[in-house]
C-alpha atoms as a PDB file:
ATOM      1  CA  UNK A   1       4.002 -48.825 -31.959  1.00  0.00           C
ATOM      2  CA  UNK A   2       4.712 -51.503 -29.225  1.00  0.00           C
ATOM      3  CA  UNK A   3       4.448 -50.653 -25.951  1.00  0.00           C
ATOM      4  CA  UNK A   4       7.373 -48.962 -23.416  1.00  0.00           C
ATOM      5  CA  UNK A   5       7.177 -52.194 -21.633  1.00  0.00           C
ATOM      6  CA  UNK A   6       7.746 -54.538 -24.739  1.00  0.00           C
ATOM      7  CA  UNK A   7      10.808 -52.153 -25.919  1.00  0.00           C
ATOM      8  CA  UNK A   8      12.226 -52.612 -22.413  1.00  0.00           C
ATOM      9  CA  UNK A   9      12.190 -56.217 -22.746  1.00  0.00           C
ATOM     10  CA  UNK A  10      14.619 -55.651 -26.064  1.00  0.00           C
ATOM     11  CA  UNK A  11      17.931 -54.396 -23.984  1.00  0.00           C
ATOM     12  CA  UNK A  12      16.779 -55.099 -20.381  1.00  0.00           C
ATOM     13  CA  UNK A  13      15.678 -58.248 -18.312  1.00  0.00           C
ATOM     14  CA  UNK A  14      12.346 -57.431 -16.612  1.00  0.00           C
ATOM     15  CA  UNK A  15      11.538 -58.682 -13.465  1.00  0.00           C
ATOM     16  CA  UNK A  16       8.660 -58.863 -11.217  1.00  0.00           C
ATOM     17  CA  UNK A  17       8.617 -57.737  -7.518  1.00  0.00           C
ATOM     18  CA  UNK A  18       5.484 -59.136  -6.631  1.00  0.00           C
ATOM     19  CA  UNK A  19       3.830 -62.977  -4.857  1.00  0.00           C
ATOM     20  CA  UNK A  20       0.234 -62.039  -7.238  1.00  0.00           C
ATOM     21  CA  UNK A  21       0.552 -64.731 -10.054  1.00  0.00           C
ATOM     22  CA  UNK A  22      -2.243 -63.441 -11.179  1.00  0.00           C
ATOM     23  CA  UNK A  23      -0.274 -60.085 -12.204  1.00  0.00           C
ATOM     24  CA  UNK A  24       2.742 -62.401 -13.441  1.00  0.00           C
ATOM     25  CA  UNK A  25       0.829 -64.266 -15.410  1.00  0.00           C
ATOM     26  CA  UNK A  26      -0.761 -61.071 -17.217  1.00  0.00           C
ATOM     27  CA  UNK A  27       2.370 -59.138 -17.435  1.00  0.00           C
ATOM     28  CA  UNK A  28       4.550 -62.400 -18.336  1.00  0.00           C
ATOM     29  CA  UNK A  29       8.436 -61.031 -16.944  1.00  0.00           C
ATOM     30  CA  UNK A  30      11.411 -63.311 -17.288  1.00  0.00           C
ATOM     31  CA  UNK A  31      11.982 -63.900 -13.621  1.00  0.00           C
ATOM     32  CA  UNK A  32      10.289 -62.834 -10.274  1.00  0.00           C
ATOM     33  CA  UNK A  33      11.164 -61.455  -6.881  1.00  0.00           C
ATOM     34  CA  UNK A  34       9.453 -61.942  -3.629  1.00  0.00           C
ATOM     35  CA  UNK A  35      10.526 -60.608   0.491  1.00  0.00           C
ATOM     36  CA  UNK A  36       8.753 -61.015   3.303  1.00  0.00           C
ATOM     37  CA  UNK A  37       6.396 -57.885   2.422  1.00  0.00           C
ATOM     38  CA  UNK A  38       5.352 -59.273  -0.466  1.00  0.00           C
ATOM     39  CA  UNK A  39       4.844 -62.662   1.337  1.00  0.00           C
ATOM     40  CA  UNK A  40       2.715 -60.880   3.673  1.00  0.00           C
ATOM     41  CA  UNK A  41       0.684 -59.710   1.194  1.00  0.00           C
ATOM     42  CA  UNK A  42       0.244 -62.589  -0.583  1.00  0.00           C
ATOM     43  CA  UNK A  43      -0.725 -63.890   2.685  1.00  0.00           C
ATOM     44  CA  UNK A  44      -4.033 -62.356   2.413  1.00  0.00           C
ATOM     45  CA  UNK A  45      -5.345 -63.155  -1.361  1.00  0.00           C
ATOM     46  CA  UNK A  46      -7.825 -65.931  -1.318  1.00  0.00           C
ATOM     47  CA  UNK A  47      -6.141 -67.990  -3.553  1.00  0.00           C
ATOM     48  CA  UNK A  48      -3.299 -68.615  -1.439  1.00  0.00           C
ATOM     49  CA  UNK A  49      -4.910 -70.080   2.039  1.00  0.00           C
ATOM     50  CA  UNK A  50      -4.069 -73.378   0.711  1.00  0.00           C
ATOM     51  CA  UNK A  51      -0.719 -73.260   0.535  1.00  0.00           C
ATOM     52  CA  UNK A  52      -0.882 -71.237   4.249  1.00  0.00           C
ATOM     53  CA  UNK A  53      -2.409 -73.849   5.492  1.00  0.00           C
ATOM     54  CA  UNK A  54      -0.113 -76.851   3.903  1.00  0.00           C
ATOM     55  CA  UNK A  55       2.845 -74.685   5.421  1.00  0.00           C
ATOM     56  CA  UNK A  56       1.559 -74.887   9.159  1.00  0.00           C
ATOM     57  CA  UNK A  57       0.807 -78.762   8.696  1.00  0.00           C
ATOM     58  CA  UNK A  58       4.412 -79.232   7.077  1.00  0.00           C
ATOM     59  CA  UNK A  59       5.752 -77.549   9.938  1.00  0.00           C
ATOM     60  CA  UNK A  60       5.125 -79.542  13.058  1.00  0.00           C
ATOM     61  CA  UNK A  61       4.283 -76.759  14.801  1.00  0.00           C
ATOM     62  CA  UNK A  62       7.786 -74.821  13.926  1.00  0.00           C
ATOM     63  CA  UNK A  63       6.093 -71.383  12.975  1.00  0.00           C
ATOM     64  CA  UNK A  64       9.895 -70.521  11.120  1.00  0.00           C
ATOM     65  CA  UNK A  65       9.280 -73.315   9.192  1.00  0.00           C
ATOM     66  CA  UNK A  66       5.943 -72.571   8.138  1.00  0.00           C
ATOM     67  CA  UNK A  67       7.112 -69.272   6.926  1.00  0.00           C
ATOM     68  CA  UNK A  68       9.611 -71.076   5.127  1.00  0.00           C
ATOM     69  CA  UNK A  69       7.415 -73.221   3.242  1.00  0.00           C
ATOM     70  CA  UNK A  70       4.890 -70.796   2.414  1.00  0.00           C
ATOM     71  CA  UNK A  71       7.827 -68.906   0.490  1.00  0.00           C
ATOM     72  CA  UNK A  72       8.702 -72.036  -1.138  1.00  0.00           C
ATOM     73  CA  UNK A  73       5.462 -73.058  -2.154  1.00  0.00           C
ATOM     74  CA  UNK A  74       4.968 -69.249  -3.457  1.00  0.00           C
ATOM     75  CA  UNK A  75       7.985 -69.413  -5.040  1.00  0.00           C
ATOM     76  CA  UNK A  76       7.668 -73.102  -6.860  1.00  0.00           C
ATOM     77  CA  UNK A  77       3.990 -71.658  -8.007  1.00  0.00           C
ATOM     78  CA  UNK A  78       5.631 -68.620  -9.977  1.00  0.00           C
ATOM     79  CA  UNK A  79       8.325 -70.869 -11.374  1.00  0.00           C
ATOM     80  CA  UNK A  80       5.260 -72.407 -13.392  1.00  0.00           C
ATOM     81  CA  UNK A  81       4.608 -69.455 -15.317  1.00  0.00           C
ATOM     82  CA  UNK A  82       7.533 -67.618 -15.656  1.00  0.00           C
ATOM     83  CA  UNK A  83      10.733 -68.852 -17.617  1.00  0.00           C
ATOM     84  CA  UNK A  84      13.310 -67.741 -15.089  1.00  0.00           C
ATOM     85  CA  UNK A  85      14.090 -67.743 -11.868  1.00  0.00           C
ATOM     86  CA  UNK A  86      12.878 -66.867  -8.469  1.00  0.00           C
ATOM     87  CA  UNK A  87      14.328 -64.708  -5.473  1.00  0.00           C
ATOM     88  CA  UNK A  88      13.805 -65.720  -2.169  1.00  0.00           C
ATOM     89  CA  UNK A  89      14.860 -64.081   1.030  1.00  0.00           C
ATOM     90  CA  UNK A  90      16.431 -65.203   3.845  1.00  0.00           C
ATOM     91  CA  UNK A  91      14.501 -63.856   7.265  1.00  0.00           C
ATOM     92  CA  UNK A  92      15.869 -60.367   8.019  1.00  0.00           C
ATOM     93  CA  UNK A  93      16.407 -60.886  11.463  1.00  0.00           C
ATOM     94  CA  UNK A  94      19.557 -63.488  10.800  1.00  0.00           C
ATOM     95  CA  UNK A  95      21.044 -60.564   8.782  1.00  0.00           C
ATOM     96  CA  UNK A  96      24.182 -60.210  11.015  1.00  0.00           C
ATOM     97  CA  UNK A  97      24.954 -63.719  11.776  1.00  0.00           C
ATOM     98  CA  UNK A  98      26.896 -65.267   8.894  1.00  0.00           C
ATOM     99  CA  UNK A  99      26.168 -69.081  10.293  1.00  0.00           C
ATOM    100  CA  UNK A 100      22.567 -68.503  10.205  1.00  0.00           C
ATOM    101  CA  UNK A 101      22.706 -67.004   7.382  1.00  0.00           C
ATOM    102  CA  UNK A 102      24.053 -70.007   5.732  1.00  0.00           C
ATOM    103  CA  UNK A 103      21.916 -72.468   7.580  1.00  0.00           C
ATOM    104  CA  UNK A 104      18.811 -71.004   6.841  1.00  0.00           C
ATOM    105  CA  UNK A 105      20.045 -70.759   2.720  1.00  0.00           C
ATOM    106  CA  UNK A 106      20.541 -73.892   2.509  1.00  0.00           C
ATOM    107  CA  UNK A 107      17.341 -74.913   4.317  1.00  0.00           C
ATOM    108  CA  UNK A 108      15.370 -73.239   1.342  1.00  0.00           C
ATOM    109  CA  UNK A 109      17.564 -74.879  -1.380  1.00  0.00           C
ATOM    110  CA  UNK A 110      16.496 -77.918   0.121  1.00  0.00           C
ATOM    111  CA  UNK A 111      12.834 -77.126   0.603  1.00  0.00           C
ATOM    112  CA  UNK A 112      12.645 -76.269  -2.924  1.00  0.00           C
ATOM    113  CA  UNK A 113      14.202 -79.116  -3.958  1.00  0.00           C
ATOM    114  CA  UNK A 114      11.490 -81.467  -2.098  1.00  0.00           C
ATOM    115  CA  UNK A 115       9.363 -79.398  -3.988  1.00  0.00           C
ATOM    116  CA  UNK A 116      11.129 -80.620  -6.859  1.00  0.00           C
ATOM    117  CA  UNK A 117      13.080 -76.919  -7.758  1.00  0.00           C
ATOM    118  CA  UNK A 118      16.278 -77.037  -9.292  1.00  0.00           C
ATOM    119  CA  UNK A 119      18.942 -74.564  -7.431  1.00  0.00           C
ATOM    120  CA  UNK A 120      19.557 -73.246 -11.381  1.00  0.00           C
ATOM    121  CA  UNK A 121      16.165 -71.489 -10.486  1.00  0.00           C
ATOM    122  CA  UNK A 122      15.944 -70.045  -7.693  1.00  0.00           C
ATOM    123  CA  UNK A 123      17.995 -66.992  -6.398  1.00  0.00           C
ATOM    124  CA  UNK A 124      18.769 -66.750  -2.386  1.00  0.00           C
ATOM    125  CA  UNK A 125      18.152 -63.321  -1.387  1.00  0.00           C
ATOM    126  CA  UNK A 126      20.484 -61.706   1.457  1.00  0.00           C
ATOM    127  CA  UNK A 127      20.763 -58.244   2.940  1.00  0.00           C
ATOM    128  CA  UNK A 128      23.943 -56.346   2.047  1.00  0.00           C
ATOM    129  CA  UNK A 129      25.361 -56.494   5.317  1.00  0.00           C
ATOM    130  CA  UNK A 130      28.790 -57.546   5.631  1.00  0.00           C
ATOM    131  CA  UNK A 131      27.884 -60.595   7.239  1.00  0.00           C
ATOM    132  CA  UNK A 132      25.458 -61.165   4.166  1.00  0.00           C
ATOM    133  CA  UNK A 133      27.833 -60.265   1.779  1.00  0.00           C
ATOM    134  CA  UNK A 134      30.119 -63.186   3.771  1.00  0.00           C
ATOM    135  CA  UNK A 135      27.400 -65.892   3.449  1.00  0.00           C
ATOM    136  CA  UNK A 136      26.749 -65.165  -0.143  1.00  0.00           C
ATOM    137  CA  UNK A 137      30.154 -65.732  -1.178  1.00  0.00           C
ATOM    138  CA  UNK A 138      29.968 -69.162   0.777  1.00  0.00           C
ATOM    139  CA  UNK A 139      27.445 -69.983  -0.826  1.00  0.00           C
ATOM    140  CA  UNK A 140      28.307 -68.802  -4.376  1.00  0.00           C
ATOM    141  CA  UNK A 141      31.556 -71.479  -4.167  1.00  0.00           C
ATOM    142  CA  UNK A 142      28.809 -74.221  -2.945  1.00  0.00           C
ATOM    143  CA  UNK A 143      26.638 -73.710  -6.198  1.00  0.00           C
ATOM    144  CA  UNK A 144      23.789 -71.847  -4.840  1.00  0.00           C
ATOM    145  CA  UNK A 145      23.684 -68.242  -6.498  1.00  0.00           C
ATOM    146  CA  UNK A 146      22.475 -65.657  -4.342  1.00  0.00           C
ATOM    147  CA  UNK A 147      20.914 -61.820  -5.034  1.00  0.00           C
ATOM    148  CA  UNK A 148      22.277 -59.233  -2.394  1.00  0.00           C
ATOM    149  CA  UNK A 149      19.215 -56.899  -1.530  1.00  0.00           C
ATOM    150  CA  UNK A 150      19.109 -53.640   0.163  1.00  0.00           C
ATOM    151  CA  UNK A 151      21.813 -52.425  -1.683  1.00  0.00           C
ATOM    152  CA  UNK A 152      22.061 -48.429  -1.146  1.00  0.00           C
ATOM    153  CA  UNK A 153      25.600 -47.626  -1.638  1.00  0.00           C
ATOM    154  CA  UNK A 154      28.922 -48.158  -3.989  1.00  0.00           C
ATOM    155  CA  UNK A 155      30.822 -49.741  -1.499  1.00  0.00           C
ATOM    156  CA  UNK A 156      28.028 -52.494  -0.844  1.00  0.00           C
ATOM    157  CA  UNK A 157      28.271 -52.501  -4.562  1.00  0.00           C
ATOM    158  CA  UNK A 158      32.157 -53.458  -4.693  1.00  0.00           C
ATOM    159  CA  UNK A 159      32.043 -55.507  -1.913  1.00  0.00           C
ATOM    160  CA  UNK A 160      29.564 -57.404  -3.649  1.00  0.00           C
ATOM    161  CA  UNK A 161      31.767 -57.555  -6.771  1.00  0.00           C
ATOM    162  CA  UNK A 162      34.782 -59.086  -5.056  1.00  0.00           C
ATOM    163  CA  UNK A 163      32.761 -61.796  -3.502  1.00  0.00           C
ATOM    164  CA  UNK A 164      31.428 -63.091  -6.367  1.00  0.00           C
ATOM    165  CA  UNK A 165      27.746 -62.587  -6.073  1.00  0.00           C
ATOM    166  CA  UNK A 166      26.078 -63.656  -8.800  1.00  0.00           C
ATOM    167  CA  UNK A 167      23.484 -60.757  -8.506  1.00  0.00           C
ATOM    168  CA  UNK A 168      22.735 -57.121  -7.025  1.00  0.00           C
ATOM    169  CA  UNK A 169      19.553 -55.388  -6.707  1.00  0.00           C
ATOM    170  CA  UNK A 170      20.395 -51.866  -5.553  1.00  0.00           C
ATOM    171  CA  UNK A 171      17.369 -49.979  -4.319  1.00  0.00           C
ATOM    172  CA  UNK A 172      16.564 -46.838  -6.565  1.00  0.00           C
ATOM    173  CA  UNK A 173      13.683 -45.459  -5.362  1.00  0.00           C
ATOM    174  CA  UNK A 174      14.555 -45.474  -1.426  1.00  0.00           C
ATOM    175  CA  UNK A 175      17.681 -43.453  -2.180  1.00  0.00           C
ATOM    176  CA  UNK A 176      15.302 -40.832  -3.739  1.00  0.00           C
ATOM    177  CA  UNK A 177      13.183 -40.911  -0.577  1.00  0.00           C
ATOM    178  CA  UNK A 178      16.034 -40.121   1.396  1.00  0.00           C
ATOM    179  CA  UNK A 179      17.431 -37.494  -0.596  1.00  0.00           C
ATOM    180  CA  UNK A 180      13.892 -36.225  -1.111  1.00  0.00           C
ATOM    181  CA  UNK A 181      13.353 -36.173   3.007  1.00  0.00           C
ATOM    182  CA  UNK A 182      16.437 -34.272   3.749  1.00  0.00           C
ATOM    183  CA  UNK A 183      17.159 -31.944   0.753  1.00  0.00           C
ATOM    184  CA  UNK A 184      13.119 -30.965   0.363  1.00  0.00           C
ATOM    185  CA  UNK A 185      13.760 -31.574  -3.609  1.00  0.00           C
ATOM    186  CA  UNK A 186      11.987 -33.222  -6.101  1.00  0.00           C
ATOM    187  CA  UNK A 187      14.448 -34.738  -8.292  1.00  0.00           C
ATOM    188  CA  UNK A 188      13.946 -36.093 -11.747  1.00  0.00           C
ATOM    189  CA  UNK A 189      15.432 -37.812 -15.044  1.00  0.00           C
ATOM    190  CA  UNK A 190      19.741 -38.170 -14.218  1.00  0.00           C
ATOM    191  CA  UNK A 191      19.591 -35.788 -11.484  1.00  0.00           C
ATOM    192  CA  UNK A 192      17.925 -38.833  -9.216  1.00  0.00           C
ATOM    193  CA  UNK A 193      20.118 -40.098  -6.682  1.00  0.00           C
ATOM    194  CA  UNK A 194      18.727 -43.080  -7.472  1.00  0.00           C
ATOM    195  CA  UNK A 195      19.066 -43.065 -10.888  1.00  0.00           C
ATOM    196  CA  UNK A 196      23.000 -41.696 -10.148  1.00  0.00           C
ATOM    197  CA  UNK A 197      23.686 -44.334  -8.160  1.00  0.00           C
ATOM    198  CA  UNK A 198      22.724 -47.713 -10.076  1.00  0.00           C
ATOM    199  CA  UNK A 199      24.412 -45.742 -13.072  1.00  0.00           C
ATOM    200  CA  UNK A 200      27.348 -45.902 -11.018  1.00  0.00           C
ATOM    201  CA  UNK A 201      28.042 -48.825  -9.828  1.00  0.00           C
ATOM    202  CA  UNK A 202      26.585 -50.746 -13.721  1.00  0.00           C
ATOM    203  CA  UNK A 203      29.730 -48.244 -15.290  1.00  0.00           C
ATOM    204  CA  UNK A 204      32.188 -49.470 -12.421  1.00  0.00           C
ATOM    205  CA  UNK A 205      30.904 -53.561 -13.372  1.00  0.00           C
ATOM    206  CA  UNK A 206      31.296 -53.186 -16.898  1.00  0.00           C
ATOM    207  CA  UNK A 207      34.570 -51.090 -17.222  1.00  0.00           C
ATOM    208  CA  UNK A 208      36.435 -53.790 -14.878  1.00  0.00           C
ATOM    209  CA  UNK A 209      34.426 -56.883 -16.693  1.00  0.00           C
ATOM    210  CA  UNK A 210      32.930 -57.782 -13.834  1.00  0.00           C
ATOM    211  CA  UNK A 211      30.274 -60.451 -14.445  1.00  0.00           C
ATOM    212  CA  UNK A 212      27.838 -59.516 -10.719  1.00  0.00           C
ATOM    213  CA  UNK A 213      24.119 -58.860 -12.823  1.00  0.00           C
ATOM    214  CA  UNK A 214      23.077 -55.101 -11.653  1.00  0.00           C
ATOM    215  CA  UNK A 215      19.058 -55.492 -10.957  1.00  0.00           C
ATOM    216  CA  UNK A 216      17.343 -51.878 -10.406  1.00  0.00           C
ATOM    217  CA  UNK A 217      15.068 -52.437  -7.760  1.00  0.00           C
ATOM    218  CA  UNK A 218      12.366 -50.147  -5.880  1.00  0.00           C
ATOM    219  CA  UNK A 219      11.170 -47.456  -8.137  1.00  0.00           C
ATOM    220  CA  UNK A 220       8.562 -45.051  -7.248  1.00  0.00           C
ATOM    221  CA  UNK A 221       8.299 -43.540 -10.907  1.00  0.00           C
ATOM    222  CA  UNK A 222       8.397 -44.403 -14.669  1.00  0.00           C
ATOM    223  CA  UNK A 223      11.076 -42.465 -14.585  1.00  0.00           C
ATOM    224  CA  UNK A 224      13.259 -43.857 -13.254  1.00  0.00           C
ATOM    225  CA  UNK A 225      12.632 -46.664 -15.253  1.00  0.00           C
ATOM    226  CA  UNK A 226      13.109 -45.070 -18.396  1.00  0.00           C
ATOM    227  CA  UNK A 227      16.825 -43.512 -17.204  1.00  0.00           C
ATOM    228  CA  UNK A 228      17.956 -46.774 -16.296  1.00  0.00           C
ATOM    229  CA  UNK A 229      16.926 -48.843 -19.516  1.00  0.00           C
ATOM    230  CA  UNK A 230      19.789 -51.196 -20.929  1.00  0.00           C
ATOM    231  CA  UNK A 231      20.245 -52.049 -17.237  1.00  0.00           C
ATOM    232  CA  UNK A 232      21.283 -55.971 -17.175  1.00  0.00           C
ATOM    233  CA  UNK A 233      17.735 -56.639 -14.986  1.00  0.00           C
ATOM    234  CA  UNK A 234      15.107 -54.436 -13.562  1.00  0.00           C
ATOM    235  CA  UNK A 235      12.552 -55.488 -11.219  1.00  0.00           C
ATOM    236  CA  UNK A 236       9.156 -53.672 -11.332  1.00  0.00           C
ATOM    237  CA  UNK A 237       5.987 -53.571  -9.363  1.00  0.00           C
ATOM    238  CA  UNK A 238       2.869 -54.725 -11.122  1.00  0.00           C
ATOM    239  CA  UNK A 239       1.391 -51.800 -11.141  1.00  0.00           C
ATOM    240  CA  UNK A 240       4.796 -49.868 -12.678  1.00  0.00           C
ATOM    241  CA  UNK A 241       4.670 -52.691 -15.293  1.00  0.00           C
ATOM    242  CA  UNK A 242       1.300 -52.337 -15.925  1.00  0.00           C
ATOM    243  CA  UNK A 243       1.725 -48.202 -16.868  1.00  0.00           C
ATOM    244  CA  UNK A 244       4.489 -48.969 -18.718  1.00  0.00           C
ATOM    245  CA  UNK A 245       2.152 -51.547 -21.037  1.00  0.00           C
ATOM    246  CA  UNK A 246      -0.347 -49.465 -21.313  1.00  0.00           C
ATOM    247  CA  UNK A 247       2.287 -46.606 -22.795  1.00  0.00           C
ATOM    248  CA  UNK A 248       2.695 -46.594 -26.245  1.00  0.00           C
ATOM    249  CA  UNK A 249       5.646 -43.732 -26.594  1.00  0.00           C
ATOM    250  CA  UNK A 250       9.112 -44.209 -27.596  1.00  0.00           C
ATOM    251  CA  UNK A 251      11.906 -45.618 -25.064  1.00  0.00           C
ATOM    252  CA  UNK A 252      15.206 -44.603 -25.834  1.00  0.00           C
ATOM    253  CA  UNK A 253      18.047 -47.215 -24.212  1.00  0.00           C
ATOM    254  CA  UNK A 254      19.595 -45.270 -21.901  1.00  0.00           C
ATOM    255  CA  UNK A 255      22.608 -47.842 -19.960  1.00  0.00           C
ATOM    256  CA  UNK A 256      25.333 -49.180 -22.352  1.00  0.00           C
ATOM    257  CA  UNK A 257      28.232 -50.977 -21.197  1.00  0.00           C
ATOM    258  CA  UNK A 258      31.379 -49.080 -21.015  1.00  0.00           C
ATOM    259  CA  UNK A 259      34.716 -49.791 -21.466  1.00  0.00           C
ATOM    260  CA  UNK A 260      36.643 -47.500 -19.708  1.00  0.00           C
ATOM    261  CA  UNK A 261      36.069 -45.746 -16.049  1.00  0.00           C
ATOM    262  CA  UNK A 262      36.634 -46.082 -12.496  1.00  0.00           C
ATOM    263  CA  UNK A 263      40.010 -48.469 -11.655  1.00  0.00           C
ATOM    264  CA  UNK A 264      38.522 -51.427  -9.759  1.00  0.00           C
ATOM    265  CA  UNK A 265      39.370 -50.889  -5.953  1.00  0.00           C
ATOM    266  CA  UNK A 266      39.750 -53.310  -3.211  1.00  0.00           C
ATOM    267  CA  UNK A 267      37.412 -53.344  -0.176  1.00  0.00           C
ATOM    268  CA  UNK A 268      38.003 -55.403   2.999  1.00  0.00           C
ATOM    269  CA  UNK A 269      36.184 -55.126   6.100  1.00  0.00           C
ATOM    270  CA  UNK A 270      37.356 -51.717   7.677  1.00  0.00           C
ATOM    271  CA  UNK A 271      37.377 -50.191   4.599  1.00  0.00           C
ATOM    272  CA  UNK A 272      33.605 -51.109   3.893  1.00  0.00           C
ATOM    273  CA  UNK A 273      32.620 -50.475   7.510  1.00  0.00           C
ATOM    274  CA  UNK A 274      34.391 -46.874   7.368  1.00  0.00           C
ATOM    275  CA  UNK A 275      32.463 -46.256   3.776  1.00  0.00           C
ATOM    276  CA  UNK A 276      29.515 -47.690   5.363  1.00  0.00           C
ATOM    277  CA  UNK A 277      29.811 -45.390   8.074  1.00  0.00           C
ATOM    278  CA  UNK A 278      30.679 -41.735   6.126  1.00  0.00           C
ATOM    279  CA  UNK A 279      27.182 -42.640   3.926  1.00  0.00           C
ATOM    280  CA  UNK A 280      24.416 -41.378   6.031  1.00  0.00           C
ATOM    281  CA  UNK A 281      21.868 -42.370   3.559  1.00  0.00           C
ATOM    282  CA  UNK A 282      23.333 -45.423   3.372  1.00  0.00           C
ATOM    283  CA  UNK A 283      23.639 -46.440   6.387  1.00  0.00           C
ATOM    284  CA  UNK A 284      19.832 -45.160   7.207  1.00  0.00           C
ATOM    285  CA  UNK A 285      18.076 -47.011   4.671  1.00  0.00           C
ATOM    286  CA  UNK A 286      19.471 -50.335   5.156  1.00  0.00           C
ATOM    287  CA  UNK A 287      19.160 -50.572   9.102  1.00  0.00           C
ATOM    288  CA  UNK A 288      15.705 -49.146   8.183  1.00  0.00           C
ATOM    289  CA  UNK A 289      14.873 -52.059   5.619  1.00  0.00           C
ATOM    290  CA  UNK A 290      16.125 -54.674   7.784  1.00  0.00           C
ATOM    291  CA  UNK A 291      13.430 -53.649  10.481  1.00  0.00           C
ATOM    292  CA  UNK A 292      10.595 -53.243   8.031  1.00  0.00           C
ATOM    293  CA  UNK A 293      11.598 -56.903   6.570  1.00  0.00           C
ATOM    294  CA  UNK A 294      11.945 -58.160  10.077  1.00  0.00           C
ATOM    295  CA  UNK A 295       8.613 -56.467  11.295  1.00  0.00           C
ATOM    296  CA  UNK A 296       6.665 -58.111   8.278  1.00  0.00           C
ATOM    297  CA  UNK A 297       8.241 -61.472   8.933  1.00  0.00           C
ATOM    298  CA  UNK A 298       7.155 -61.353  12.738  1.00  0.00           C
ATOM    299  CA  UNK A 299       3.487 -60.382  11.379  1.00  0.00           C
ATOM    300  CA  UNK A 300       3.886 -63.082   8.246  1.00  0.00           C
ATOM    301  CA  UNK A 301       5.023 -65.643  11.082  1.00  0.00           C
ATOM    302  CA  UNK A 302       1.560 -64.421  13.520  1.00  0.00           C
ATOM    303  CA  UNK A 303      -0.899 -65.292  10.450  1.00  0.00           C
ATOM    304  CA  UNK A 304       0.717 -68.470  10.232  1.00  0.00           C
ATOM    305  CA  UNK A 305       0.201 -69.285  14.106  1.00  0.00           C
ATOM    306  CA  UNK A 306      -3.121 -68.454  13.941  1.00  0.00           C
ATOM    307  CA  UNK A 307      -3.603 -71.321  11.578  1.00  0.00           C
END
């Protein structure tokens, strides 16, 4: 019998949401994901003050830019053990203003391409703001495909799907916190909100053909794993991967593209700010991600002064 994570890998693109190339080299996913929490992180392994310290002196003293390069150089040293592709995020702070969105994007194409990165590898990662949702369209026309993060509700998901993004990570297992929090219930299998909403919004992109990749992201339990596999991409914490290698039971494909179900429905600003608004959860969790993003960066950014 092979193992849960091997039959995964035979209806579902598994990704890894982690900077430790030591776990991606062990647990060998088709792409990798990395934000500026698990920048942070990798901040502090051993094996990476190299590359912190060839960030600050690449930088002329432009602590942004150190941060910058660090992700790059992180990023280019996954892209030699994986066969896929990388994510990397834009700072969180820029996540309202569409021309710094797009300024900074662009600034990391180019970094990886001095590092000598293709743009057919490497994913720019945006919050699902509106304004992000903006930029990645932008950017989508100028060749550089983008994955739109802290994705928590159906009309992020839509939005997304009328500009074009190439990619969508909606986040499964802080949906399950929230509903968790407020309702004092422990959900499980199809009853997760989590689980209920990436189902969702993968039905809505494959009854109206739409091409937008739907990634799983943040899961707190196998799980939730399980009840989303035959989803086009999940991406999984080491140690979630790891469990699921070391499980040798039977995992039934639960996702299959349908051809029939919800009409495809237009979404312009007002109507995603008044959806935005009405979804409490929604609305919470992003505002909430953005800070913990922007937090990390500002403590990613004081390591880097130090140097």
């Amino acid at each position: 019998m092979t193992s849960k994570l091997e039959q995964l890998k035979q209806f579902t693109t598994v990704v890894c949401d982690t900077g430790d190339l030591d776990a991606i080299s062990r647990l060998r996913p088709v792409d990798a994901t990395t934000n500026p929490s698990l920048l942070l992180k990798a901040a502090a392994i051993p094996d990476y003050a190299e590359l912190l310290r060839n960030a600050v002196n690449l930088s002329k003293g432009d602590v942004g830019l150190a941060c910058d390069h660090f992700a790059v150089s992180v990023g280019a040293g996954i892209l030699k053990v994986i066969p896929g592709r990388i994510s990397t995020e834009v700072d969180a702070r820029l996540s309202f203003d569409e021309d710094a969105l797009w300024a900074k994007a662009n600034q990391l194409i180019a970094l990886y391409d001095q590092a000598g990165v293709g743009r057919d590898r490497v994913l720019i990662k945006l919050a699902s703001t509106w304004e992000g949702i903006r930029t990645a369209e932008r950017l989508e026309k100028a060749g550089i495909q983008t994955n739109l993060t802290l994705l928590f509700s159906f009309a992020q998901a839509v939005a997304c799907a009328d500009a074009g993004v190439f990619l969508i990570s909606p986040f499964v297992g802080r949906i399950y916190d929230w509903y968790r929090k407020n309702t004092g219930l422990d959900y499980t299998g199809v009853e997760d909100p989590g689980v209920q909403s990436v189902t969702r919004i993968y039905n809505y992109y494959k009854a109206n053909q739409i091409s937008t990749v739907v990634m799983g992201a943040s899961f707190r339990t196998l799980s939730q794993i399980e009840q989303l596999a035959g989803c086009d991409r999940l991406t999984i914490s080491p140690d979630l991967l790891q469990k699921l290698d070391e499980d040798q039971g039977t995992l039934e494909r639960k996702l299959v593209p349908v051809t029939d179900g919800e009409a495809r429905q237009p979404m312009n600003e007002a109507q995603f700010r008044w959806a935005s608004n009405e979804d409490a959860m929604a609305t919470e969790k992003l505002a909430e991600g953005i800070r913990q993003f922007a937090r990390d960066q500002e403590k990613l950014e004081a390591v880097l002064a130090a140097l």
